[in-house]
C-alpha atoms as a PDB file:
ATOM      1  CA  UNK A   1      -4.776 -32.177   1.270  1.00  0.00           C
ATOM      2  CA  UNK A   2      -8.110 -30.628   0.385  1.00  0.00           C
ATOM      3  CA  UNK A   3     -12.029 -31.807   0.095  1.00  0.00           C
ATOM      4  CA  UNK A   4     -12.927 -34.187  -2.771  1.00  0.00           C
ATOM      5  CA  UNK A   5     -15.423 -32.477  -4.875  1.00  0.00           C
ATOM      6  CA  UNK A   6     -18.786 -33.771  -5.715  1.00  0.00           C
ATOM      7  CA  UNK A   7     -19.431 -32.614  -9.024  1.00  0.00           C
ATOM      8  CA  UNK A   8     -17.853 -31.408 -12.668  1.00  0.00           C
ATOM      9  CA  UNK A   9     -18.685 -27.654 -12.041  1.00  0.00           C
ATOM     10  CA  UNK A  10     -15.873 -25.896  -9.743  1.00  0.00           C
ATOM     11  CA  UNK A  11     -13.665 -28.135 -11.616  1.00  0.00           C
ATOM     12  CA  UNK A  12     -14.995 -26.734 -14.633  1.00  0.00           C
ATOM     13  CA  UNK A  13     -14.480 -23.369 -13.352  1.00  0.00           C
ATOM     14  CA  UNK A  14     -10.842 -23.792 -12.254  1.00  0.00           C
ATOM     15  CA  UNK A  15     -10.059 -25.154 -15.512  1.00  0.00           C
ATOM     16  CA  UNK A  16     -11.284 -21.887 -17.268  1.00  0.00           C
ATOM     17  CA  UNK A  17      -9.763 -19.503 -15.017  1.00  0.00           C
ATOM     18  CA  UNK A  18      -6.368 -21.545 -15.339  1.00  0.00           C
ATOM     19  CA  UNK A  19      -6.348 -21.156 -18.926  1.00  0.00           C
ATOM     20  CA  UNK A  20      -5.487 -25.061 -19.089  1.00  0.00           C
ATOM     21  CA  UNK A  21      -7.562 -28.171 -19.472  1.00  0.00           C
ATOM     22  CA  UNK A  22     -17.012 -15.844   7.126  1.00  0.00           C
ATOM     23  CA  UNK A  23     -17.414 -17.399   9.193  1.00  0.00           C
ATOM     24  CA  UNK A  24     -18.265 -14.873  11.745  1.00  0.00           C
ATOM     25  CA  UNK A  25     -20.909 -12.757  11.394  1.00  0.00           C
ATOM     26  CA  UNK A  26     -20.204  -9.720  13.871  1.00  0.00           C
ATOM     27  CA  UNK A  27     -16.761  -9.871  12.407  1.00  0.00           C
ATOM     28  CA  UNK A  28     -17.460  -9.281   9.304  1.00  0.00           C
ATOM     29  CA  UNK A  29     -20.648  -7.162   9.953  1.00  0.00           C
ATOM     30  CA  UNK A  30     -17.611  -5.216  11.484  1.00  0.00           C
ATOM     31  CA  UNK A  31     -15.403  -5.227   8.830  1.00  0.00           C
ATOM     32  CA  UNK A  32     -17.711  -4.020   5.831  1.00  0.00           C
ATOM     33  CA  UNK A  33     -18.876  -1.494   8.052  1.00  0.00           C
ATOM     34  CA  UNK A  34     -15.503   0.218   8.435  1.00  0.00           C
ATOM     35  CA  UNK A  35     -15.166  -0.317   5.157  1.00  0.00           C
ATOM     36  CA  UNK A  36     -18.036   1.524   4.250  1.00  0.00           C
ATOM     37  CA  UNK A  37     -16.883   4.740   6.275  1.00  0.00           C
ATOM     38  CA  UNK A  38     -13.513   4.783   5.049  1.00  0.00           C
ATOM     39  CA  UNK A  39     -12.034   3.643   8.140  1.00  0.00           C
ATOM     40  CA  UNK A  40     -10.316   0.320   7.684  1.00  0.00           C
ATOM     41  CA  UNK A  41      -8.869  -1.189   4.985  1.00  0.00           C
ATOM     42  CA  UNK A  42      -7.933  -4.925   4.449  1.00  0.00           C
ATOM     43  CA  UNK A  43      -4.420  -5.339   3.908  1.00  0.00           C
ATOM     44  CA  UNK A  44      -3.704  -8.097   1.650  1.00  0.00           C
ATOM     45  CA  UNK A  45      -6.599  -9.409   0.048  1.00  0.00           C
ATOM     46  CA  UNK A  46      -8.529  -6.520  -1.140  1.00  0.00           C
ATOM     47  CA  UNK A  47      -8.609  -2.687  -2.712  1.00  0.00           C
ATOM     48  CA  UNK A  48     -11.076  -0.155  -0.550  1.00  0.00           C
ATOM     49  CA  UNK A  49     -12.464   1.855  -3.328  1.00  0.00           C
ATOM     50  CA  UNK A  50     -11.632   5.512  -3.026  1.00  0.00           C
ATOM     51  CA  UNK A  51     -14.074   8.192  -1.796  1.00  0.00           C
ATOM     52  CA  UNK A  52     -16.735   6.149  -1.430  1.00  0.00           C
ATOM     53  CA  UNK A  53     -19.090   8.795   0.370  1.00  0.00           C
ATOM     54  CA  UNK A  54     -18.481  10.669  -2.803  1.00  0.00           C
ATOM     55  CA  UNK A  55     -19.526   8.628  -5.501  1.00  0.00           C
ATOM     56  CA  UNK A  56     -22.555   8.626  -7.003  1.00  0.00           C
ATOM     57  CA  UNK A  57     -24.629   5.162  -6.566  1.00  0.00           C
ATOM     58  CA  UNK A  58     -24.704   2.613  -9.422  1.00  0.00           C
ATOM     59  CA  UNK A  59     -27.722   0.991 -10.402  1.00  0.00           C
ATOM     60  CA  UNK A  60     -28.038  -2.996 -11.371  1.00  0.00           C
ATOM     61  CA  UNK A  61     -30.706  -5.319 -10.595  1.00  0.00           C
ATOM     62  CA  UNK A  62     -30.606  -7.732  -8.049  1.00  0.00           C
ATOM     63  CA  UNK A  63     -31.048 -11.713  -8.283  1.00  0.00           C
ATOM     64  CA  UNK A  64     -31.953 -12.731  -4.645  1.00  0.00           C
ATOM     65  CA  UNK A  65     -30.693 -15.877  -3.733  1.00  0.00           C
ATOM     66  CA  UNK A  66     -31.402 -18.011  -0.536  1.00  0.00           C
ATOM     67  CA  UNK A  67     -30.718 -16.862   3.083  1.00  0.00           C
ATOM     68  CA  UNK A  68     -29.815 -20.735   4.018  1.00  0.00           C
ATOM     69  CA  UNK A  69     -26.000 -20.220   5.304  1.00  0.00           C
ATOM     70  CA  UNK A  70     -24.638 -20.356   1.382  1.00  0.00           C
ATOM     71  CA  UNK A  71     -25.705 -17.459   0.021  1.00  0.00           C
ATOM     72  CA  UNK A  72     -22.265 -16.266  -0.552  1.00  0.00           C
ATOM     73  CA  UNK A  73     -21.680 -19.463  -2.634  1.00  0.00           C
ATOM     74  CA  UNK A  74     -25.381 -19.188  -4.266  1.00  0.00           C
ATOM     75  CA  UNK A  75     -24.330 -15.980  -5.027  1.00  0.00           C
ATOM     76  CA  UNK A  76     -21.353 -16.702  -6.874  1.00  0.00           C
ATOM     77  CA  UNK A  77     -22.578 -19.859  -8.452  1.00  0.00           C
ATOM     78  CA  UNK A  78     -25.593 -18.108 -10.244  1.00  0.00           C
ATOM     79  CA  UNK A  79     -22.948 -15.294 -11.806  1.00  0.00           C
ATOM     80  CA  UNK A  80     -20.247 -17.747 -12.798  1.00  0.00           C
ATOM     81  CA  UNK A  81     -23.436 -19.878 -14.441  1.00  0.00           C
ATOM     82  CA  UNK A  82     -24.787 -16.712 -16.171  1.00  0.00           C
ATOM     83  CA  UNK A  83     -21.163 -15.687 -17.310  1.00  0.00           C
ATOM     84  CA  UNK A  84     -21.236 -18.856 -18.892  1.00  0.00           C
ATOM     85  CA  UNK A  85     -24.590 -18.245 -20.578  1.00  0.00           C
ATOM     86  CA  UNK A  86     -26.552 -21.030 -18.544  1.00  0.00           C
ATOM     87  CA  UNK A  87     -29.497 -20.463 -15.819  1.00  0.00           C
ATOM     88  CA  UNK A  88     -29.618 -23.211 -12.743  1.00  0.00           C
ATOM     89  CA  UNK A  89     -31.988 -24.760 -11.535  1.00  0.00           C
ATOM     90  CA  UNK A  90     -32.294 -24.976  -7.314  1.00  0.00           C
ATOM     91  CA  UNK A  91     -30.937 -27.789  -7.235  1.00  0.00           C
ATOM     92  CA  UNK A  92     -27.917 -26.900  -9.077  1.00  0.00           C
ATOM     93  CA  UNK A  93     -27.696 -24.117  -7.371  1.00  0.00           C
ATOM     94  CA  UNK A  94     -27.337 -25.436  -4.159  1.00  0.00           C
ATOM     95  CA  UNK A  95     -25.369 -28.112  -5.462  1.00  0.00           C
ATOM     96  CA  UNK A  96     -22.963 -25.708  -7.053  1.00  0.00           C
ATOM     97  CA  UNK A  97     -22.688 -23.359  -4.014  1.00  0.00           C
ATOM     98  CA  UNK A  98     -21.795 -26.333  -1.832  1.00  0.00           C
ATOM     99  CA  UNK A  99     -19.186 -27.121  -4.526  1.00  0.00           C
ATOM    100  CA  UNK A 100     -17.658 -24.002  -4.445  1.00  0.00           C
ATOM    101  CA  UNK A 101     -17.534 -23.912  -0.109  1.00  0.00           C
ATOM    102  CA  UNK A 102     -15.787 -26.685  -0.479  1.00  0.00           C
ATOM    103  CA  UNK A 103     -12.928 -25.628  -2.369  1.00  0.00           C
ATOM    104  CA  UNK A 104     -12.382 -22.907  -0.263  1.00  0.00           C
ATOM    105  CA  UNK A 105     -12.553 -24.718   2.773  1.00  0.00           C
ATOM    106  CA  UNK A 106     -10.306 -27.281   1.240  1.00  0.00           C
ATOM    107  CA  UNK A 107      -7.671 -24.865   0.153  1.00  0.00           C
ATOM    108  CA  UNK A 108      -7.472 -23.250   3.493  1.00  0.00           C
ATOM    109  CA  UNK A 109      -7.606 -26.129   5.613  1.00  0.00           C
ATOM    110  CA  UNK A 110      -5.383 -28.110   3.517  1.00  0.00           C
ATOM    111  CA  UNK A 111      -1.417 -29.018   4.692  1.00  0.00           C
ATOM    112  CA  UNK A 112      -0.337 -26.468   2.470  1.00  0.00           C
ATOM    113  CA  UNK A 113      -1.674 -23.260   2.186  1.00  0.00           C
ATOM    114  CA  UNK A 114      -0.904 -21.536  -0.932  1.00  0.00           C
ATOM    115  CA  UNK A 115       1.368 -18.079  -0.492  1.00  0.00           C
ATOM    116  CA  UNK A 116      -1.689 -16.280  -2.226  1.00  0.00           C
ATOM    117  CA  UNK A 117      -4.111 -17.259   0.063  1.00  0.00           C
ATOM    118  CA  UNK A 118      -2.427 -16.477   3.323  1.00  0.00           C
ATOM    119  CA  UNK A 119      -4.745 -13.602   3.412  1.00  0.00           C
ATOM    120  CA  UNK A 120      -8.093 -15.547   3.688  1.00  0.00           C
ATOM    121  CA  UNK A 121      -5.454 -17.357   6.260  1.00  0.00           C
ATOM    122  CA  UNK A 122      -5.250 -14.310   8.368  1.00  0.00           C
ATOM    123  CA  UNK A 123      -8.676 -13.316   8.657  1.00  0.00           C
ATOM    124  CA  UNK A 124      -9.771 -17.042   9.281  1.00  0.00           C
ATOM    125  CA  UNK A 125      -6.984 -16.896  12.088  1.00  0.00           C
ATOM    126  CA  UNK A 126      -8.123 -13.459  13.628  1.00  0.00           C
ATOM    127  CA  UNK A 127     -11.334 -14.658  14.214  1.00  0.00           C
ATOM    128  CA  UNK A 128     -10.403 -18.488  14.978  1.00  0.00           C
ATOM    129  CA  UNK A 129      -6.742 -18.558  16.638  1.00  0.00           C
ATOM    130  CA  UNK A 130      -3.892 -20.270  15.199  1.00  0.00           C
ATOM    131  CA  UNK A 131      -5.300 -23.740  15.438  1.00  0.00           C
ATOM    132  CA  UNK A 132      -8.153 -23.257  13.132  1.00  0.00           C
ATOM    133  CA  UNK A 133      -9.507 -26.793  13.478  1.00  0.00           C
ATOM    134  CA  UNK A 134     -12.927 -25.701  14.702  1.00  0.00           C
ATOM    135  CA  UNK A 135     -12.953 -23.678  11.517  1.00  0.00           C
ATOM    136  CA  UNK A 136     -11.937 -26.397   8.949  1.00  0.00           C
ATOM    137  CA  UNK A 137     -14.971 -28.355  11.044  1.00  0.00           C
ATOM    138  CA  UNK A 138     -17.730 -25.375  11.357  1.00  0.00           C
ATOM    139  CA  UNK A 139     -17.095 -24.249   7.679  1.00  0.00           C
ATOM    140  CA  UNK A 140     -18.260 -27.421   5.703  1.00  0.00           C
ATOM    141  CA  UNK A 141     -21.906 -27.269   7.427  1.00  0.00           C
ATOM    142  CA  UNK A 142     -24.387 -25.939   5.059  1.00  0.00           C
ATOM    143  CA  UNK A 143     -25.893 -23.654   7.737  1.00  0.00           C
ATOM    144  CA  UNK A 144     -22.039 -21.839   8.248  1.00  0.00           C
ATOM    145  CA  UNK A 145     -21.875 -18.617   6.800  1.00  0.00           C
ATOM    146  CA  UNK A 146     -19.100 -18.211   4.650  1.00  0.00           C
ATOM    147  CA  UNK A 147     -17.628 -14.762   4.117  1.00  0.00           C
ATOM    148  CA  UNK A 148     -14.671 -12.618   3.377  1.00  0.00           C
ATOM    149  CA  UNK A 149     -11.985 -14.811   3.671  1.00  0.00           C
ATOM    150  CA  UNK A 150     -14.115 -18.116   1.371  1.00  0.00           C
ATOM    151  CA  UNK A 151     -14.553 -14.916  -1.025  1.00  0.00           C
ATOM    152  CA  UNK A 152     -10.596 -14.012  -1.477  1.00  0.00           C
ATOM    153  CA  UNK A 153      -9.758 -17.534  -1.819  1.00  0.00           C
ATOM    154  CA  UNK A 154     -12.505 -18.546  -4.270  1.00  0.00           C
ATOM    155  CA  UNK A 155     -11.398 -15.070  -6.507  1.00  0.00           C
ATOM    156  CA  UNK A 156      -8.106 -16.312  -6.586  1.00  0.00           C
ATOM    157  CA  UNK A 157      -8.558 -19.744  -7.672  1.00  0.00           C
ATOM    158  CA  UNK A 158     -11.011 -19.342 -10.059  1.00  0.00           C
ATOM    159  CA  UNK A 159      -8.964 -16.233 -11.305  1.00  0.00           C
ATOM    160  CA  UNK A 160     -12.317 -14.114 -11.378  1.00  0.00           C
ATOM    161  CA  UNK A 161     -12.516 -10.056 -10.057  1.00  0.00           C
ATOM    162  CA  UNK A 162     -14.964  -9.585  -7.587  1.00  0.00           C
ATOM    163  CA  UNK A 163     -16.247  -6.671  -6.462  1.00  0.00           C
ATOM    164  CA  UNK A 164     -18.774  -6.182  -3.157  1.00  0.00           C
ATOM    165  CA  UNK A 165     -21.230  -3.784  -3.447  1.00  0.00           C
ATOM    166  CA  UNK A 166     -22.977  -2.205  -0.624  1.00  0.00           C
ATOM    167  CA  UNK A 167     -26.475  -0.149  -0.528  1.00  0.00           C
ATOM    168  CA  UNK A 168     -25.872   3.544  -0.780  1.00  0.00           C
ATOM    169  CA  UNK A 169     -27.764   4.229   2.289  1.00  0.00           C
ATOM    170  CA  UNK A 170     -26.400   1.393   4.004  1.00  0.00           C
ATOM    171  CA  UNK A 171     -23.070   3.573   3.394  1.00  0.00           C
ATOM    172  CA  UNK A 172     -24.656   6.437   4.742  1.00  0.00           C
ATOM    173  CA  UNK A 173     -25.664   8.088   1.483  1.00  0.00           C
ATOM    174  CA  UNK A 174     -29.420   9.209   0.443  1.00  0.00           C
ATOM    175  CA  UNK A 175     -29.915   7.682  -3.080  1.00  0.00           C
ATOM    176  CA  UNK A 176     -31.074   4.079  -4.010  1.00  0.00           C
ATOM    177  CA  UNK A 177     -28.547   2.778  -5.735  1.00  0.00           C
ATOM    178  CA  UNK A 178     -25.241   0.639  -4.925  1.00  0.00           C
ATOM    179  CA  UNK A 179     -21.545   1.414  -4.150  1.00  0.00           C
ATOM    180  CA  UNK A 180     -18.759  -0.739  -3.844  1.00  0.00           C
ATOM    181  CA  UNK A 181     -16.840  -1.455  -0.756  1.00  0.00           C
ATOM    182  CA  UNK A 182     -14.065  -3.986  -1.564  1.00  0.00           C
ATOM    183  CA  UNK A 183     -12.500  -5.133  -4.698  1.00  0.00           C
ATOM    184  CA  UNK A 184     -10.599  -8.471  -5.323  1.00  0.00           C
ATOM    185  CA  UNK A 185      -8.417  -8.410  -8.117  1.00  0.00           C
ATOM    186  CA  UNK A 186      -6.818 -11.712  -8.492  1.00  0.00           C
ATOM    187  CA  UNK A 187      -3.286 -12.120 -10.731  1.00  0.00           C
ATOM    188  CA  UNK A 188      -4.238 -12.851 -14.362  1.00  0.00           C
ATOM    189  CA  UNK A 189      -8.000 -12.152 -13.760  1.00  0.00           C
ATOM    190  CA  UNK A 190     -10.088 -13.386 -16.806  1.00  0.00           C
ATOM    191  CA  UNK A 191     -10.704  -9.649 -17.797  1.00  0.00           C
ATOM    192  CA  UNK A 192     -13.157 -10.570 -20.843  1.00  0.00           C
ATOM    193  CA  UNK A 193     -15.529 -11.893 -18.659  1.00  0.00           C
ATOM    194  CA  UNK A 194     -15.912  -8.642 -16.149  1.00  0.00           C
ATOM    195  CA  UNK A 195     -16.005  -8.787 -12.411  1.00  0.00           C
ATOM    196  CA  UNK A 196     -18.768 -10.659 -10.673  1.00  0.00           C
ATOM    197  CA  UNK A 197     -20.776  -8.286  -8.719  1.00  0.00           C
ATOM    198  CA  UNK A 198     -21.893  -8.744  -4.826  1.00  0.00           C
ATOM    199  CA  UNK A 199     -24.472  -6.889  -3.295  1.00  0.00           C
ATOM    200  CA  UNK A 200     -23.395  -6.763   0.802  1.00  0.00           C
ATOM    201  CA  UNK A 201     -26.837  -6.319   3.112  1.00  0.00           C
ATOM    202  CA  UNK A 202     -28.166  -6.086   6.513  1.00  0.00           C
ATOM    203  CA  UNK A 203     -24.584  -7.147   7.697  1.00  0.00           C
ATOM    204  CA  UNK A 204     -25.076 -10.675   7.290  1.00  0.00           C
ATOM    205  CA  UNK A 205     -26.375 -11.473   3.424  1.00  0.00           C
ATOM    206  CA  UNK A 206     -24.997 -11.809   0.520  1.00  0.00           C
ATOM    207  CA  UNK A 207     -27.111 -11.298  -3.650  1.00  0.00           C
ATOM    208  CA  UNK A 208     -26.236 -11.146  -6.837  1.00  0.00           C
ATOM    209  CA  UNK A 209     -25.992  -7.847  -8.820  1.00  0.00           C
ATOM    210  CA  UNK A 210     -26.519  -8.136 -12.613  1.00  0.00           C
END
């Protein structure tokens, strides 16, 4: 089972990273802020960079996309786009990022859930229950926020490294700057094309770092 997708460009994507022709806001808000104090760690479906207090910030600039519900998916669409050498338009943008929600919705709320995604499973289920039907219904509105668990299952499929990025003071440093929280390191990540960078904000917003 799965959601029929509208257009050519996650299929595009999946065909590349094959090689072959958050829901919840306080959760999550929770989550990355652990994360950013070195107090949790997310078993399964993602590395907690070392030391974090004690790295020194990275700079990169930031594209600013929409705060419309998919700016995790705006996010990604505008870096898998400029991977690929090609700017969007809005339009494509949005129709891209609505693309990409639902293939994660799809492969999460299909009959079978794929072994490498049980994961994005878990957290969906932590914050859901067991019967995640309200999920699989909330998560296909444009205004639903999708998070962690749409990001581990959209780095797996597509078979891109992802890495979310958090504002140095945000993580209680002093500097401008950016440090990573979370990496996703998918099995036979496309390594030539770099990790897609996420910048994390204000608990509840996802951009683009370039």
């Amino acid at each position: 089972g799965g959601v029929a997708l509208r257009g050519g460009f996650v299929l595009r994507q999946l065909t590349e990273g094959l090689g072959v022709g958050g829901g919840d806001a306080l959760a999550q808000r929770r989550m990355y802020r652990d994360l950013s104090r070195g107090e949790a760690a997310v078993p399964g479906s993602g590395k907690l960079e070392a030391g974090l207090r004690g790295r020194a910030p990275e700079n990169f600039r930031v594209h600013r996309v929409a705060a419309d519900g998919r700016c995790l998916f705006r996010a990604l669409a505008v870096g898998l786009s400029r991977a690929g050498g090609s700017t969007l338009s809005g339009q494509e943008e949005e129709r891209q990022a609505d693309e990409l929600r639902e293939l994660a919705v799809g492969a999460l709320c299909g009959h079978h859930v794929r072994r490498e995604l049980e994961p994005a499973l878990f957290s969906v289920k932590a914050e859901f229950g067991d019967d995640i039907s309200a999920y699989c219904e909330r998560a296909l509105r444009p205004t639903f926020w999708g998070g962690h668990a749409e990001l581990i299952v959209l780095s797996k499929l597509l078979k891109r490294s992802v890495v979310v990025y958090v504002p140095h003071r945000e993580a209680g440093g002093t500097s401008p700057g950016f440090v990573p929280i979370v990496s996703l390191e998918p099995h036979l990540a496309r390594r030539s094309c770099g990790p897609l960078r996420l910048l994390y904000t204000n608990g509840n917003h996802y951009d683009l770092l370039c």
